[in-house]
C-alpha atoms as a PDB file:
ATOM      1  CA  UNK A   1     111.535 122.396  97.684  1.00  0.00           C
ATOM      2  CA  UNK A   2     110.010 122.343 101.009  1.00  0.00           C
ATOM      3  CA  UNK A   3     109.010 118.966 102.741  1.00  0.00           C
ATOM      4  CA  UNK A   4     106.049 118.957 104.486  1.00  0.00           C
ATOM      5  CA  UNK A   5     105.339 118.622 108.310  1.00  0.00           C
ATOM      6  CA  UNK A   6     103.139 116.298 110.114  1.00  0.00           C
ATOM      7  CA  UNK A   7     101.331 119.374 111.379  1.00  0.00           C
ATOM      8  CA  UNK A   8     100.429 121.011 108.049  1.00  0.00           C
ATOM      9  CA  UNK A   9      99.500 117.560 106.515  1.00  0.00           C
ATOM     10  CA  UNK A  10      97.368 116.693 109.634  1.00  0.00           C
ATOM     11  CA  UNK A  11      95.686 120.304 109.461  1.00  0.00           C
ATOM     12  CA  UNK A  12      94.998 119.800 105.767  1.00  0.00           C
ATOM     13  CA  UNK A  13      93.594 115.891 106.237  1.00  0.00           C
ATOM     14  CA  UNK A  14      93.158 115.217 109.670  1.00  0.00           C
ATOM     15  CA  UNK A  15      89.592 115.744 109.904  1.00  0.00           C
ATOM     16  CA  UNK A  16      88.919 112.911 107.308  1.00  0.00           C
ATOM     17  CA  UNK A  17      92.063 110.631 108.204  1.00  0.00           C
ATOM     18  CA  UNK A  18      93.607 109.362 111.343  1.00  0.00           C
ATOM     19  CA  UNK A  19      97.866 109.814 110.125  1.00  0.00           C
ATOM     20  CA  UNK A  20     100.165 107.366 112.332  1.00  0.00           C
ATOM     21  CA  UNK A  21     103.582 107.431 112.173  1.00  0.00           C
ATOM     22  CA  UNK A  22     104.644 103.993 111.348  1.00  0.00           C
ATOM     23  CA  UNK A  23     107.504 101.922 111.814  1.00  0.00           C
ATOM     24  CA  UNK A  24     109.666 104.856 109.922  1.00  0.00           C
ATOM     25  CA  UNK A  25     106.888 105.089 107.074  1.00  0.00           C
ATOM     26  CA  UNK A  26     103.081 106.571 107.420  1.00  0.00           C
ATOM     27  CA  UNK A  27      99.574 105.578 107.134  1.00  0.00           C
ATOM     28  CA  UNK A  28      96.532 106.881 107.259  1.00  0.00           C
ATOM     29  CA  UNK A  29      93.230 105.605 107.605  1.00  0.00           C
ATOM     30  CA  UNK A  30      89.682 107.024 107.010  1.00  0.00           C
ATOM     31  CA  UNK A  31      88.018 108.139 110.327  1.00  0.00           C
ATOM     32  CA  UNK A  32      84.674 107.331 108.858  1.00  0.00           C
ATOM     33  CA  UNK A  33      84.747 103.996 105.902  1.00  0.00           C
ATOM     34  CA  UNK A  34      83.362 104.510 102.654  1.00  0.00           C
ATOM     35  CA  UNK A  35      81.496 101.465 101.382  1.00  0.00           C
ATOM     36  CA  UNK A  36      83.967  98.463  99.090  1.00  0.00           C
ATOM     37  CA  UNK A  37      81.691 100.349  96.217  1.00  0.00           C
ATOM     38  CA  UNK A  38      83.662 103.405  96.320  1.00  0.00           C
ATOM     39  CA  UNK A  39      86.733 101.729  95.606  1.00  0.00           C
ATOM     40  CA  UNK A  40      85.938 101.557  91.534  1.00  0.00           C
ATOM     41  CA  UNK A  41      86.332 105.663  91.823  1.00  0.00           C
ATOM     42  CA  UNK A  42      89.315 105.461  93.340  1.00  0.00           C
ATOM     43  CA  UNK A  43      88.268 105.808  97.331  1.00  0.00           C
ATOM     44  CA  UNK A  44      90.308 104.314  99.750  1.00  0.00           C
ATOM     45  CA  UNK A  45      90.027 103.584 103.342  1.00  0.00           C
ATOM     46  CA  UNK A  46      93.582 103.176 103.629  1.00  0.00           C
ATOM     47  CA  UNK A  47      96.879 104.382 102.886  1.00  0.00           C
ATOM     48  CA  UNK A  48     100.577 104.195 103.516  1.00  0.00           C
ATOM     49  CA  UNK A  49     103.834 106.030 102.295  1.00  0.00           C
ATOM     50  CA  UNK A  50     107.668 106.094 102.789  1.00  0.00           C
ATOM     51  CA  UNK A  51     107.338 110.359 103.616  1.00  0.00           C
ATOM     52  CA  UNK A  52     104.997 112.865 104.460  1.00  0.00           C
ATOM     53  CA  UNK A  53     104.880 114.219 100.916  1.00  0.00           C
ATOM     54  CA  UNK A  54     104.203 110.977  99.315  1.00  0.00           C
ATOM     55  CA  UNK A  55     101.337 110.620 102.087  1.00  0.00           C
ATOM     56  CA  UNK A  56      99.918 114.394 101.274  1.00  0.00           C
ATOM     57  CA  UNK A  57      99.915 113.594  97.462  1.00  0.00           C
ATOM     58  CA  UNK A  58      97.292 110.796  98.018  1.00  0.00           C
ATOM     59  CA  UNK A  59      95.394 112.165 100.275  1.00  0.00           C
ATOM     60  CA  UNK A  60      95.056 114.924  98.015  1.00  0.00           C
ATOM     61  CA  UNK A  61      94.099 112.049  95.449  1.00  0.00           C
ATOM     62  CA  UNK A  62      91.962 110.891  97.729  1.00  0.00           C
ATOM     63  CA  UNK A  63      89.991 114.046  97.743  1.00  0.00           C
ATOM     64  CA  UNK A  64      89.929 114.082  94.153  1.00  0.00           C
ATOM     65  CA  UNK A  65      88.324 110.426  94.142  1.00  0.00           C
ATOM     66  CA  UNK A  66      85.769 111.448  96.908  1.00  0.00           C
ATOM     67  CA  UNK A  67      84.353 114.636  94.591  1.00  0.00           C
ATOM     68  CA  UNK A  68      84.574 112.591  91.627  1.00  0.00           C
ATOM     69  CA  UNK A  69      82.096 109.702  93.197  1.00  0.00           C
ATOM     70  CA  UNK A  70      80.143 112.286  94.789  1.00  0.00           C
ATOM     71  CA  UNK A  71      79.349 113.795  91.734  1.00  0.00           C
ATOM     72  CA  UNK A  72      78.901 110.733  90.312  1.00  0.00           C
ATOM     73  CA  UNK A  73      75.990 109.938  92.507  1.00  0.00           C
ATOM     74  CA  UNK A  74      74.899 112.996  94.538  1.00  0.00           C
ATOM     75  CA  UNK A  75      72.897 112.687  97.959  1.00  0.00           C
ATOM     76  CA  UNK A  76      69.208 112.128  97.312  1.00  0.00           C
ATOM     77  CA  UNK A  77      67.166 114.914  98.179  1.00  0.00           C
ATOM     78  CA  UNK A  78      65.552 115.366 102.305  1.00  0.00           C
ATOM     79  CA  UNK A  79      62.497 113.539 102.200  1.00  0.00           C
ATOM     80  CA  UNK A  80      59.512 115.994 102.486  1.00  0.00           C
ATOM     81  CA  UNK A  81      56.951 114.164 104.125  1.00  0.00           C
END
């Protein structure tokens, strides 16, 4: 199976997270917060792994989470006035 790079996980993710390379392991932080709400669908503003792949699985979970509250509660309509 082939391991990830930094470069394909950072072109996949990197316009929603910031990914560090950290003291041997990886993190990964949300470039712009979601509210503490969120975080009962799932959403974090946070994360950390051992390896790349570890990372890219939940960021991809992370995705999930987002569509999943977004759906939830979709973005009022522009107000016409």
């Amino acid at each position: 199976m082939k391991r990830l790079t930094f470069a394909e996980v950072r072109q996949r993710h990197g316009r929603t997270w910031e990914i560090l390379d950290f003291y041997g392991g990886w993190v990964a932080y949300r470039r712009n917060p979601w509210s503490t709400t969120a975080a009962r669908f799932g959403v974090s503003n946070l994360l950390g792994a051992d390896d790349l792949d570890d990372l890219a699985r939940q960021l991809d979970e992370q995705a999930t989470a987002e569509s999943r509250r977004k759906s939830r509660y979709p973005p009022l309509p522009p107000d016409d006035a």
